[in-house]
N, C-alpha and C. Protein backbone atom coordinates (compact mmCIF):
# COMPACT_ATOMS: atom_id res chain seq x y z
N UNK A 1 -15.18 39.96 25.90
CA UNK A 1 -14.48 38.79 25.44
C UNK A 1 -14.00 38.98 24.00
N UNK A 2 -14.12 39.79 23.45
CA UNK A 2 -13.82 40.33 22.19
C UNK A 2 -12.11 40.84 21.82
N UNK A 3 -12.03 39.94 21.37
CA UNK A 3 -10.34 40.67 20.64
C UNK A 3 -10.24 41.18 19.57
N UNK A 4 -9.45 42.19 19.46
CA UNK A 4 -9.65 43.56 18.62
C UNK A 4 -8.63 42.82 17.45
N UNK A 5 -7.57 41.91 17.99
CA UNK A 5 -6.34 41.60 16.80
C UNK A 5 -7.17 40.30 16.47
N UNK A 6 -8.37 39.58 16.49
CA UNK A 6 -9.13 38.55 15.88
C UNK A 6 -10.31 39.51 14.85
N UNK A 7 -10.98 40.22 15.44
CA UNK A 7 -12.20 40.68 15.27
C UNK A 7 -12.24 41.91 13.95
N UNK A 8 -10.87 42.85 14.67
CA UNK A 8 -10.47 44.01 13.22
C UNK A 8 -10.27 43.18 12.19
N UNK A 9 -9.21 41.90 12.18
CA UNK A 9 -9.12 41.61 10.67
C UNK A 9 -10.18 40.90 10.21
N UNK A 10 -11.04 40.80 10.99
CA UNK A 10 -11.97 39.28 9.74
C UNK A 10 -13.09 40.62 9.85
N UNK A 11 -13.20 42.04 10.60
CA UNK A 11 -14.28 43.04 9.94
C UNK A 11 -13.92 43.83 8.43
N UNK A 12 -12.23 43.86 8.74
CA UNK A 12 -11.83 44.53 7.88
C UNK A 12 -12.01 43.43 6.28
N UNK A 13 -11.86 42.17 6.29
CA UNK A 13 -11.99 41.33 5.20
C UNK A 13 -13.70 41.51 4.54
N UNK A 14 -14.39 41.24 6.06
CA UNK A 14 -15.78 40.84 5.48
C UNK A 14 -16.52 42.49 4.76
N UNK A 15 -15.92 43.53 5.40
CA UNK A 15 -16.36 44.37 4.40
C UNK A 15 -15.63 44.96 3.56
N UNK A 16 -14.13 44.64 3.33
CA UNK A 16 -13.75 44.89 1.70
C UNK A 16 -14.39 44.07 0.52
N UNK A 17 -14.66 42.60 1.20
CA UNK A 17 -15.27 42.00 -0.10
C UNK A 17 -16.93 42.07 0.11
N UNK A 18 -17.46 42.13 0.70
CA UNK A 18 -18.83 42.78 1.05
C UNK A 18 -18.96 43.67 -0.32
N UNK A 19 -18.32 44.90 0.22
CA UNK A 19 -18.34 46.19 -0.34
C UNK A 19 -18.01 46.56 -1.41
N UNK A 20 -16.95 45.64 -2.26
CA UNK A 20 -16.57 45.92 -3.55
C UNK A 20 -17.08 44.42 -4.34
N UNK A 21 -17.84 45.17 -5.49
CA UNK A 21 -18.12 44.07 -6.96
C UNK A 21 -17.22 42.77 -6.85
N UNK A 22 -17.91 41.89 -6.82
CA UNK A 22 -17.08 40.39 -7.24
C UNK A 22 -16.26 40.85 -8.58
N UNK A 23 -16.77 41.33 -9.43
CA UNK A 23 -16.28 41.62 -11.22
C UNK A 23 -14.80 42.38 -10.51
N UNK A 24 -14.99 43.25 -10.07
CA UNK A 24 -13.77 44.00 -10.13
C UNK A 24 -12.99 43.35 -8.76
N UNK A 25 -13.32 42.45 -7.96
CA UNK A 25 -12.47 41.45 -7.44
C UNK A 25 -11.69 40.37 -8.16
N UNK A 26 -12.44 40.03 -9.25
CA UNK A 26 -12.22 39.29 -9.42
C UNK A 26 -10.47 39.70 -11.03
N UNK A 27 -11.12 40.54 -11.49
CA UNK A 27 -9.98 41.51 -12.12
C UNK A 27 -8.76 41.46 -11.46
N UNK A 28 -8.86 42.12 -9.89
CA UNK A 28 -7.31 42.54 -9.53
C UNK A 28 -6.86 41.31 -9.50
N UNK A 29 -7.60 40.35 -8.72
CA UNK A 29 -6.63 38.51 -8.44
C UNK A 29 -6.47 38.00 -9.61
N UNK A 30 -6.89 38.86 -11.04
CA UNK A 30 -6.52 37.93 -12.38
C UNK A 30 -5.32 38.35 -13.15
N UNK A 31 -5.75 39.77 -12.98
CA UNK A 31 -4.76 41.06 -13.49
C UNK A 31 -3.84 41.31 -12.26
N UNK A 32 -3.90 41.27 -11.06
CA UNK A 32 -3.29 42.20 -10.42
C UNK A 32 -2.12 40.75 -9.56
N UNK A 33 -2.28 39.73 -9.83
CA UNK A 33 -1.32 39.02 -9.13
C UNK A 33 -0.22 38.68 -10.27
N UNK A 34 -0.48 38.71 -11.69
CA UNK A 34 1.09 39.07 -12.29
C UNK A 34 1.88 40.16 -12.54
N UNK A 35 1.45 41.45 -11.52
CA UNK A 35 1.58 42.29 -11.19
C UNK A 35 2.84 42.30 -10.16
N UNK A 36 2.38 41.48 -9.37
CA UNK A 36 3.58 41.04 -7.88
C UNK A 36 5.03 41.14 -8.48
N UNK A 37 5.76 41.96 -8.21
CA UNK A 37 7.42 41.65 -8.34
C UNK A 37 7.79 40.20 -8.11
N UNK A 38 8.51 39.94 -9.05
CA UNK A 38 8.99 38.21 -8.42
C UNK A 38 7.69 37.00 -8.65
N UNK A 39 6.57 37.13 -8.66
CA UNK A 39 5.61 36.33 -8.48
C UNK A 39 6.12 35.46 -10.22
N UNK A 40 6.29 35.57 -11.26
CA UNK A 40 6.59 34.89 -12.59
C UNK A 40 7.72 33.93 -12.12
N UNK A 41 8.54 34.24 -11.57
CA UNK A 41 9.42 32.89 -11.44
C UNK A 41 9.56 32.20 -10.14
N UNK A 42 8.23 32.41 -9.50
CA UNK A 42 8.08 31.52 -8.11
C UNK A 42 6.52 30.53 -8.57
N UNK A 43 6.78 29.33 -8.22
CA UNK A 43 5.56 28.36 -8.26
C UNK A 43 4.33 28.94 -8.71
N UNK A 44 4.33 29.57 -8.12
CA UNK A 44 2.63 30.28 -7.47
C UNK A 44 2.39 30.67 -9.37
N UNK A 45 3.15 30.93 -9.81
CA UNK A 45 3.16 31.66 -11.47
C UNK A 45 2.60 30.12 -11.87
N UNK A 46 2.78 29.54 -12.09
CA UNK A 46 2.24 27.95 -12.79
C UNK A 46 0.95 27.62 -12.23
N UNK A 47 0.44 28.21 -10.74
CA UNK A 47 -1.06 28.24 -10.49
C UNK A 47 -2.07 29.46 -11.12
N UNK A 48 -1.26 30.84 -11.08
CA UNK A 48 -2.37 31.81 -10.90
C UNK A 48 -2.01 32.46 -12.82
N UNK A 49 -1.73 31.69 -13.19
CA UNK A 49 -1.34 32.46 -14.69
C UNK A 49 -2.25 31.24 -16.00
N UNK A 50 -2.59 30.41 -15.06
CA UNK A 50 -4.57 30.00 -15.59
C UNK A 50 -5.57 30.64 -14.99
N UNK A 51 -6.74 30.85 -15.91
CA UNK A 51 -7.70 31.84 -15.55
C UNK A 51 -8.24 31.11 -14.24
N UNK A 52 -8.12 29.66 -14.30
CA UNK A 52 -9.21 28.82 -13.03
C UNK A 52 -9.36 29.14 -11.64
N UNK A 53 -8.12 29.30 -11.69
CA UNK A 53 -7.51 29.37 -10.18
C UNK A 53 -7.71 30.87 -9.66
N UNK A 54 -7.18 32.25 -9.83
CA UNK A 54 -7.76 33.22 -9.83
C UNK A 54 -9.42 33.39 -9.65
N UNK A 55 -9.87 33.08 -10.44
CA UNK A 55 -11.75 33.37 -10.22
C UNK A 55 -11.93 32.16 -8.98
N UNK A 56 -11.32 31.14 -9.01
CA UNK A 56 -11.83 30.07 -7.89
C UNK A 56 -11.49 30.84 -6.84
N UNK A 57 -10.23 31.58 -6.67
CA UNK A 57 -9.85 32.57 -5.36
C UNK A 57 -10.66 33.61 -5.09
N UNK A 58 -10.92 34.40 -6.40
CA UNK A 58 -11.71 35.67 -6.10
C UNK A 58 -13.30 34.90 -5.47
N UNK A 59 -13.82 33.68 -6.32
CA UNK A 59 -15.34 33.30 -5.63
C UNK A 59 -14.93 32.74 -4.22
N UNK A 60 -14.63 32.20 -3.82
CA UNK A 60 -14.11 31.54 -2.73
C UNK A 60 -14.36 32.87 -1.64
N UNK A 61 -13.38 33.61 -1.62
CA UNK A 61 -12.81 35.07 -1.09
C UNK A 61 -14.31 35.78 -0.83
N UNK A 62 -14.87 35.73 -2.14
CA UNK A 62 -16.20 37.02 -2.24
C UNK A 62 -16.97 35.74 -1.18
N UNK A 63 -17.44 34.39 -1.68
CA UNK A 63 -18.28 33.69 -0.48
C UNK A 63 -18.15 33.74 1.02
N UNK A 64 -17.20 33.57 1.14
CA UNK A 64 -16.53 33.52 2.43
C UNK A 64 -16.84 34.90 2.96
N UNK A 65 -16.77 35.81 3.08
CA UNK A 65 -16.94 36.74 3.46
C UNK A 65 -19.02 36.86 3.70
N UNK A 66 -19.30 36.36 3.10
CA UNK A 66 -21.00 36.67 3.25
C UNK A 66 -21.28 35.80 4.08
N UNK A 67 -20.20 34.79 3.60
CA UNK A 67 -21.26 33.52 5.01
C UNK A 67 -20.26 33.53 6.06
N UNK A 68 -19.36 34.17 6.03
CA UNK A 68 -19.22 35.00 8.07
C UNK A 68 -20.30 35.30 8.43
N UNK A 69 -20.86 36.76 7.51
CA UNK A 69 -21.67 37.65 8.02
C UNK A 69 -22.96 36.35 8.21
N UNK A 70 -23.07 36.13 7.46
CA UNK A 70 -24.65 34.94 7.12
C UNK A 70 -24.19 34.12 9.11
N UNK A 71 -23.40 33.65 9.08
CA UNK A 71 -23.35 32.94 10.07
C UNK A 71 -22.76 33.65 12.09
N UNK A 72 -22.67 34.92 11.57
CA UNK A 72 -22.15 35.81 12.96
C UNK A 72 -23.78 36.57 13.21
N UNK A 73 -24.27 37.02 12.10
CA UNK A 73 -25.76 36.66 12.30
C UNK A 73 -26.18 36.01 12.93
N UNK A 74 -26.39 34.60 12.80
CA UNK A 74 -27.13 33.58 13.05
C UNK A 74 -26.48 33.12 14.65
N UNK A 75 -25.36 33.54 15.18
CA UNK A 75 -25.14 33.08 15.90
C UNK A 75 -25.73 34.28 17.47
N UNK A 76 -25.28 35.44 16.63
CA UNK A 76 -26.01 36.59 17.68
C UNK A 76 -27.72 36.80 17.62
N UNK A 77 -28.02 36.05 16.75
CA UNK A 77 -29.45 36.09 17.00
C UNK A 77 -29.81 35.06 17.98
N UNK A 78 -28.75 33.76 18.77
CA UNK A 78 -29.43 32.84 19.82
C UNK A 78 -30.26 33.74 20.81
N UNK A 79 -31.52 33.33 21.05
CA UNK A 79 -31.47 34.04 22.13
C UNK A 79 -30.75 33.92 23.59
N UNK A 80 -30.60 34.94 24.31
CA UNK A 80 -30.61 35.19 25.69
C UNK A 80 -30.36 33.96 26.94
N UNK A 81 -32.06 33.95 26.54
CA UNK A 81 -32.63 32.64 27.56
C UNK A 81 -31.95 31.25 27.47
N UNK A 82 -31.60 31.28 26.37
CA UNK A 82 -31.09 29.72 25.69
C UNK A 82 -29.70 29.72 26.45
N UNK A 83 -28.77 30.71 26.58
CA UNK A 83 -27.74 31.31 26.89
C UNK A 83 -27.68 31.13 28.19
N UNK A 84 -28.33 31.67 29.14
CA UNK A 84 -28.68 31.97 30.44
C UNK A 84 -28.98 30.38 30.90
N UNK A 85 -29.68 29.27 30.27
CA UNK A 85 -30.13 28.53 30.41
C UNK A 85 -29.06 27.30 30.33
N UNK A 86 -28.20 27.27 29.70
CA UNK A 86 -27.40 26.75 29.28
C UNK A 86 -25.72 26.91 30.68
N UNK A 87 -25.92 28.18 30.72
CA UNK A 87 -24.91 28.65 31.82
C UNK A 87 -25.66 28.14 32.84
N UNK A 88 -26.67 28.71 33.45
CA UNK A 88 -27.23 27.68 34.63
C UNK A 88 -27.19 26.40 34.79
N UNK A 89 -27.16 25.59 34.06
CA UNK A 89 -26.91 23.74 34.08
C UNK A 89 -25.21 23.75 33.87
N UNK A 90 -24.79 24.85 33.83
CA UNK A 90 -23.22 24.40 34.38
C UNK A 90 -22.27 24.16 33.03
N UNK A 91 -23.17 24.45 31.77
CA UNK A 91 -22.07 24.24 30.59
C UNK A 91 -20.89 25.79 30.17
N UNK A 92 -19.90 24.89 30.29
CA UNK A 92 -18.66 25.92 30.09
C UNK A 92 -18.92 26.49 28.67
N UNK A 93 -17.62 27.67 27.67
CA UNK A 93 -18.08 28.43 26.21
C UNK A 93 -18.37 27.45 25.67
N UNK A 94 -17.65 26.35 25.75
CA UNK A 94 -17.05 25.53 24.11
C UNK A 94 -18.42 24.27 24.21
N UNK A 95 -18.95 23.88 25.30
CA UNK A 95 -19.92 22.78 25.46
C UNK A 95 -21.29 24.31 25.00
N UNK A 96 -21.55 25.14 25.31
CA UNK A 96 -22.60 26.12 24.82
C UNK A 96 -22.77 26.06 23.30
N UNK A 97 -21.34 26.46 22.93
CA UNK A 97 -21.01 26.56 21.60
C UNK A 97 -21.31 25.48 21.09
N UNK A 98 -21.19 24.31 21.40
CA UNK A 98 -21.53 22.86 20.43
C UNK A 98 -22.73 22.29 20.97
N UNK A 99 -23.50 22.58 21.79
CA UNK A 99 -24.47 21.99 22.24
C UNK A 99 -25.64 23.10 21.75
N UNK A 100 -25.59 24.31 21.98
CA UNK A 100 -26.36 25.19 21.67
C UNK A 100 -26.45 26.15 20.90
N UNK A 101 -25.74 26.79 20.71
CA UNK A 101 -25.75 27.98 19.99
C UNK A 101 -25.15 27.84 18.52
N UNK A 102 -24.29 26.68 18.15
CA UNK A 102 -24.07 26.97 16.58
C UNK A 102 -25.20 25.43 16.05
N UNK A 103 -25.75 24.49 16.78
CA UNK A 103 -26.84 24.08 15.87
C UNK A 103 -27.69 24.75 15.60
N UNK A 104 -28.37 25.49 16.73
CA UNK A 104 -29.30 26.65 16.79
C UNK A 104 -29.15 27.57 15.48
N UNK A 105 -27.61 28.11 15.66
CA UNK A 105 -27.08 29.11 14.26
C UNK A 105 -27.49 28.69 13.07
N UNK A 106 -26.88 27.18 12.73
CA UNK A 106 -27.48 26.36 11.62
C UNK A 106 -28.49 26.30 11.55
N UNK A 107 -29.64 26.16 11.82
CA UNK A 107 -30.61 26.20 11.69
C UNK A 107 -31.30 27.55 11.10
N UNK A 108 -30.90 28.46 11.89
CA UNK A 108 -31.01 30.04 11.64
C UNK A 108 -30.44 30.67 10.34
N UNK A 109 -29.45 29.82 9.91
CA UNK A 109 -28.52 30.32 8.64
C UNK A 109 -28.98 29.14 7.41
N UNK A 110 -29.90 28.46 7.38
CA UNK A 110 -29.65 27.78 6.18
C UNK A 110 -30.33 28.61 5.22
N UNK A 111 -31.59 29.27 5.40
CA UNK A 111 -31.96 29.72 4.17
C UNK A 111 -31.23 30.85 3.84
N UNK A 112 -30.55 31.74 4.34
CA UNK A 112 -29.52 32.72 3.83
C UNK A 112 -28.30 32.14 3.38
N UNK A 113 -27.89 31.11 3.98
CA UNK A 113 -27.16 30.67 3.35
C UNK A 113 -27.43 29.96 1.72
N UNK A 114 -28.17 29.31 1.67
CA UNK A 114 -28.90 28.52 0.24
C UNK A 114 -29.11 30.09 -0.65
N UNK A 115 -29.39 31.41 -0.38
CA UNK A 115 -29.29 32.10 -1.59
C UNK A 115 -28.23 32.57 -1.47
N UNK A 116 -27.16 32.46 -0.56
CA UNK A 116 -25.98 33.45 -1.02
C UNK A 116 -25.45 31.80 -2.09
N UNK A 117 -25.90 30.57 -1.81
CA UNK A 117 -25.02 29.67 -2.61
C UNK A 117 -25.78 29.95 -4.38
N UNK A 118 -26.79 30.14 -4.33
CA UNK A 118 -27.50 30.57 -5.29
C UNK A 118 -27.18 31.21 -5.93
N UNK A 119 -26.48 32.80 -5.19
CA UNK A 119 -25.94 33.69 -5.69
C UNK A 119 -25.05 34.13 -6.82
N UNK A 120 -24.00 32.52 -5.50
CA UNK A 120 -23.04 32.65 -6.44
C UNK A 120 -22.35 31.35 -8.00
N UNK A 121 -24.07 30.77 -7.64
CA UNK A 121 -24.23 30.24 -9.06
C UNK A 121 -23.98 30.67 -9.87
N UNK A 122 -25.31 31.80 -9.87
CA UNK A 122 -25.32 32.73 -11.48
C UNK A 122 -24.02 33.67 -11.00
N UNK A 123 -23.68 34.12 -9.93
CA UNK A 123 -22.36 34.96 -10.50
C UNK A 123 -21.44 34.25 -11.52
N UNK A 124 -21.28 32.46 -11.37
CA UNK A 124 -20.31 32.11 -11.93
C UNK A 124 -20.15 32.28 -13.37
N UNK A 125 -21.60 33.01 -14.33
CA UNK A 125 -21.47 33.47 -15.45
C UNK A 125 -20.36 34.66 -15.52
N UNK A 126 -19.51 35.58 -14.27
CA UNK A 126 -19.02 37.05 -15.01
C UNK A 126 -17.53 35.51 -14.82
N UNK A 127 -17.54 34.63 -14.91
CA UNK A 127 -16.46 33.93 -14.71
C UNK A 127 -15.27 33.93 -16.47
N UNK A 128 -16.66 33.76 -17.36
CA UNK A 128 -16.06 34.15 -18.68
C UNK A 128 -15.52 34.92 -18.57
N UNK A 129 -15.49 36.35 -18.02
CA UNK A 129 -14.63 37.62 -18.30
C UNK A 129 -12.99 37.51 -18.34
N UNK A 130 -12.60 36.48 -17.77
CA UNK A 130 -11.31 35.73 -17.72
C UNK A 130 -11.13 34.56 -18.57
N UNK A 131 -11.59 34.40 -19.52
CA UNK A 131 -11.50 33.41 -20.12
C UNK A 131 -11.87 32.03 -19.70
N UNK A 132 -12.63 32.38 -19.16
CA UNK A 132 -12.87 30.74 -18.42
C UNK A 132 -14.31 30.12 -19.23
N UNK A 133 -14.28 29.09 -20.04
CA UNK A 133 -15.45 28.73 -20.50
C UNK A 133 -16.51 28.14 -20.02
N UNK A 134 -17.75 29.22 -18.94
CA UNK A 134 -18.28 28.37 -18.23
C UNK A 134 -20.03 28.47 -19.26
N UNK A 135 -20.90 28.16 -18.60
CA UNK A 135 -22.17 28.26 -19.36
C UNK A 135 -22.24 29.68 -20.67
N UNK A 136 -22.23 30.74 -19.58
CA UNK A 136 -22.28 31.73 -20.41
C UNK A 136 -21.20 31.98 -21.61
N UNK A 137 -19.97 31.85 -21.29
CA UNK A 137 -19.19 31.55 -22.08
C UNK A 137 -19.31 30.74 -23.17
N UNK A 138 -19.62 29.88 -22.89
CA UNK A 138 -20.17 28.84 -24.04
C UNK A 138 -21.16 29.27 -25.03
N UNK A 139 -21.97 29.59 -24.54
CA UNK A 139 -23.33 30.47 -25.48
C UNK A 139 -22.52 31.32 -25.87
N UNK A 140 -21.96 32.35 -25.76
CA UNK A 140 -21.36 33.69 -26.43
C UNK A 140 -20.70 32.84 -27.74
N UNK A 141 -19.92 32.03 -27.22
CA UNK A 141 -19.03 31.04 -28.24
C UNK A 141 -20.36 30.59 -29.87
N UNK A 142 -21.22 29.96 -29.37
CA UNK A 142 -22.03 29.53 -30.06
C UNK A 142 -22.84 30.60 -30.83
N UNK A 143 -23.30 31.89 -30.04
CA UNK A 143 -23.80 32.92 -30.74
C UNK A 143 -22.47 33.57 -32.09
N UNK A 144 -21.08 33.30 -31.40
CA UNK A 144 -19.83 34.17 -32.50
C UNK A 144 -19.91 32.85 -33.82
N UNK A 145 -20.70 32.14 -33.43
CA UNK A 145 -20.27 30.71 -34.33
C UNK A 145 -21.72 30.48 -35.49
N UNK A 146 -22.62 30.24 -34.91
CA UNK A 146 -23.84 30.05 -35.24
C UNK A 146 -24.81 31.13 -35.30
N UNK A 147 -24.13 32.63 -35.12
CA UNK A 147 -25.34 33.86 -34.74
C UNK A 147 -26.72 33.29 -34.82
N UNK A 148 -26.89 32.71 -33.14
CA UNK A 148 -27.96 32.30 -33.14
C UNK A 148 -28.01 32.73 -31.10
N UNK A 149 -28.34 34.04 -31.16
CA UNK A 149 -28.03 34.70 -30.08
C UNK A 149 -29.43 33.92 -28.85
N UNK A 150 -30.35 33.69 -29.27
CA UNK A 150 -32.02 33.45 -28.67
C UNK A 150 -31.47 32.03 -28.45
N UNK A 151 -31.28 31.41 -29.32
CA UNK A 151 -31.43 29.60 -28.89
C UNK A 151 -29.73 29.14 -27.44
N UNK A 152 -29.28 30.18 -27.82
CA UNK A 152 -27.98 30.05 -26.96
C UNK A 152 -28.17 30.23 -25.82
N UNK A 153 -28.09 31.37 -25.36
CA UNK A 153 -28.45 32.38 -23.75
C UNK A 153 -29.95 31.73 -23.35
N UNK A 154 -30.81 31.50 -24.24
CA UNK A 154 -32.22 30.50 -23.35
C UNK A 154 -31.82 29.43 -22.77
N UNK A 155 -31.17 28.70 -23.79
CA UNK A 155 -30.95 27.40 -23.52
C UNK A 155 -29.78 27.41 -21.63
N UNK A 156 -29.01 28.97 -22.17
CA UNK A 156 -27.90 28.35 -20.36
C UNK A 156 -28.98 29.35 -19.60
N UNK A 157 -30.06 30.05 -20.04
CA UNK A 157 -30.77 30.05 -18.55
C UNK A 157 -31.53 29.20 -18.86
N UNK A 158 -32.30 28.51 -19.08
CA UNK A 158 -32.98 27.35 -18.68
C UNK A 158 -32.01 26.48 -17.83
N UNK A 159 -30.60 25.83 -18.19
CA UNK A 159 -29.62 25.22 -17.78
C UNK A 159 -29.66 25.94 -16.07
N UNK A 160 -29.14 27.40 -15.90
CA UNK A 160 -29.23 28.26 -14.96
C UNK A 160 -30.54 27.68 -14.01
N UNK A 161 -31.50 27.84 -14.28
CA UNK A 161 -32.93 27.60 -13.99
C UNK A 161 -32.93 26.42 -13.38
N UNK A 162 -32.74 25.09 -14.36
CA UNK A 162 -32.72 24.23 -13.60
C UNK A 162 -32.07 23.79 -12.41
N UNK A 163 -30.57 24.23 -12.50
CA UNK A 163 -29.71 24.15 -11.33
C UNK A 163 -30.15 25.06 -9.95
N UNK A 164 -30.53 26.24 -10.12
CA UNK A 164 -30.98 26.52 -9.01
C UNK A 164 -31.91 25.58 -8.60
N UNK A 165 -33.04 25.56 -8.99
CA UNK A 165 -34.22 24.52 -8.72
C UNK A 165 -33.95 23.28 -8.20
N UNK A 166 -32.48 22.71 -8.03
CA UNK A 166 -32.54 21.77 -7.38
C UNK A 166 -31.96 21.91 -6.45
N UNK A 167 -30.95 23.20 -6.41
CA UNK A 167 -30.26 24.14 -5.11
C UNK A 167 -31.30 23.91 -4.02
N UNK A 168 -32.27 24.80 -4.48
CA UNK A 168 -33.62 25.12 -3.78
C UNK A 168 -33.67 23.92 -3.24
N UNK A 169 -34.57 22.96 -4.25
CA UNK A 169 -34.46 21.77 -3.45
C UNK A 169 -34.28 21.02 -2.26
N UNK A 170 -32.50 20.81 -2.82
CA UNK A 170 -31.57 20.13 -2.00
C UNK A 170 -31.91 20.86 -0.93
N UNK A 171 -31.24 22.17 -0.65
CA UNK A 171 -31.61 23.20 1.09
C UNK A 171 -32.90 23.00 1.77
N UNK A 172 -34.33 23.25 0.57
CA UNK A 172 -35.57 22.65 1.56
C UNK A 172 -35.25 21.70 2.11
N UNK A 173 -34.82 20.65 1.65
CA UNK A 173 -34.68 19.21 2.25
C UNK A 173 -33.72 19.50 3.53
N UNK A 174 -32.83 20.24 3.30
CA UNK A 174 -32.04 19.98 4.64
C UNK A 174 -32.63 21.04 5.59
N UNK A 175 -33.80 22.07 5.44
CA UNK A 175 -34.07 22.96 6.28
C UNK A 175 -35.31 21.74 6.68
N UNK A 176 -35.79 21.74 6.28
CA UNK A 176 -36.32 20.24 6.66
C UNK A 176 -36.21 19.35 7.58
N UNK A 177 -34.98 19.03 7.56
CA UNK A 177 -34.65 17.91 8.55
C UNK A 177 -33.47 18.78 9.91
N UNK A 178 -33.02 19.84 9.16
CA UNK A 178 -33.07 20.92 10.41
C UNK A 178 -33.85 20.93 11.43
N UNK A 179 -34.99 21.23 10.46
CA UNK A 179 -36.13 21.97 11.99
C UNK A 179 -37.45 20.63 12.08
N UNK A 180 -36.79 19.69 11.68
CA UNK A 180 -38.56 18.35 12.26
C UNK A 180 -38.45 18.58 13.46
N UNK A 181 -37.54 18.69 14.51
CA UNK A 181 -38.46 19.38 15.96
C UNK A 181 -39.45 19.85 15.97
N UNK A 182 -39.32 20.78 14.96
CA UNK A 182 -40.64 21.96 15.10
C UNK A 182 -41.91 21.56 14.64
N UNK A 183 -41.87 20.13 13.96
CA UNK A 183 -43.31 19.81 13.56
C UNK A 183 -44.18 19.29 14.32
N UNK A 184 -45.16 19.13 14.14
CA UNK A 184 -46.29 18.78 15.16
C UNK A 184 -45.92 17.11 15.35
N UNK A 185 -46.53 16.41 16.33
CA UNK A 185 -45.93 15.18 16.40
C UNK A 185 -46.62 14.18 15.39
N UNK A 186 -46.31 13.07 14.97
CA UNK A 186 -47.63 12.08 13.92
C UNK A 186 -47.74 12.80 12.25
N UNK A 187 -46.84 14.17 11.82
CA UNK A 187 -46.91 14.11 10.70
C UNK A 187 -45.44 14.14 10.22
């Protein structure tokens, strides 16, 4: 059931950005799209000639690609039986697919999913490298200002720190209410 003109391009996507550095992804879509012949006096020049938009493409681009994999995972890990079980009571792909196998997936994908979102928290520090003033950026700013290199960079990982910690959080809670099936009954 596999199509080669669906399946080649989203293998060929998920492991170019897999495989190559977000940093140097994120370079060519900053550097390399006013590069394009013609691209300066078409629209698209008034979006991608701010740093925002570029790194929002390159993170976007680099995520997307992990949580395919995170979620083509999760979906080939259903088992078998569930499968088999499901075809025997007479459900056609698309009733399998929504009845069984991608809540199942969800379930299977939240905690990989919650660190690739994690991930790409703290990646959003190489976001400065484009000028974009995000945490880290800011501290660098304050260290060129105040050479006060220790109280700066603590202060955005603590900042860092805390935000994951409620990442974490937030996902327990929803792996949580994912899987209360699985708890014993009365607690």
């Amino acid at each position: 059931m596999r199509n080669p003109f669906v399946s080649g391009p989203i293998w060929l996507y998920t492991y170019l950005f897999r495989g190559t550095p977000l940093l140097i992804q994120l370079y060519i879509i900053y550097y390399g799209v006013a590069q394009i012949p013609g691209i300066q006096e078409t629209f698209w020049w008034t979006i991608f000639r701010e740093p925002f938009y570029p790194a929002l493409l390159a993170f976007t681009l680099n995520t997307a690609a992990y949580t395919t994999e995170i979620l083509r995972g999760a979906i080939v890990a259903t088992p078998n039986g569930e499968i088999e079980a499901a075809k025997a009571y007479g459900m056609n792909w698309l009733l399998r697919m929504r009845r069984i196998i991608l809540p199942n997936a969800a379930r299977r994908a939240v905690q990989a999913y919650s660190n690739e979102v994690i991930f790409m928290l703290h990646a959003s520090a190489i976001a400065s490298v484009v000028t974009i003033i995000d945490l880290t950026g800011a501290a660098r700013n304050i260290y060129s200002r105040f050479y006060a290199p220790f109280e700066a960079f603590i202060f955005v990982a603590l900042l860092y720190m805390v935000l994951t910690f409620i990442l974490v959080f937030a996902f327990r809670k929803l792996e949580n209410y994912l899987l209360r099936h699985q708890r014993p009954a009365g607690s």
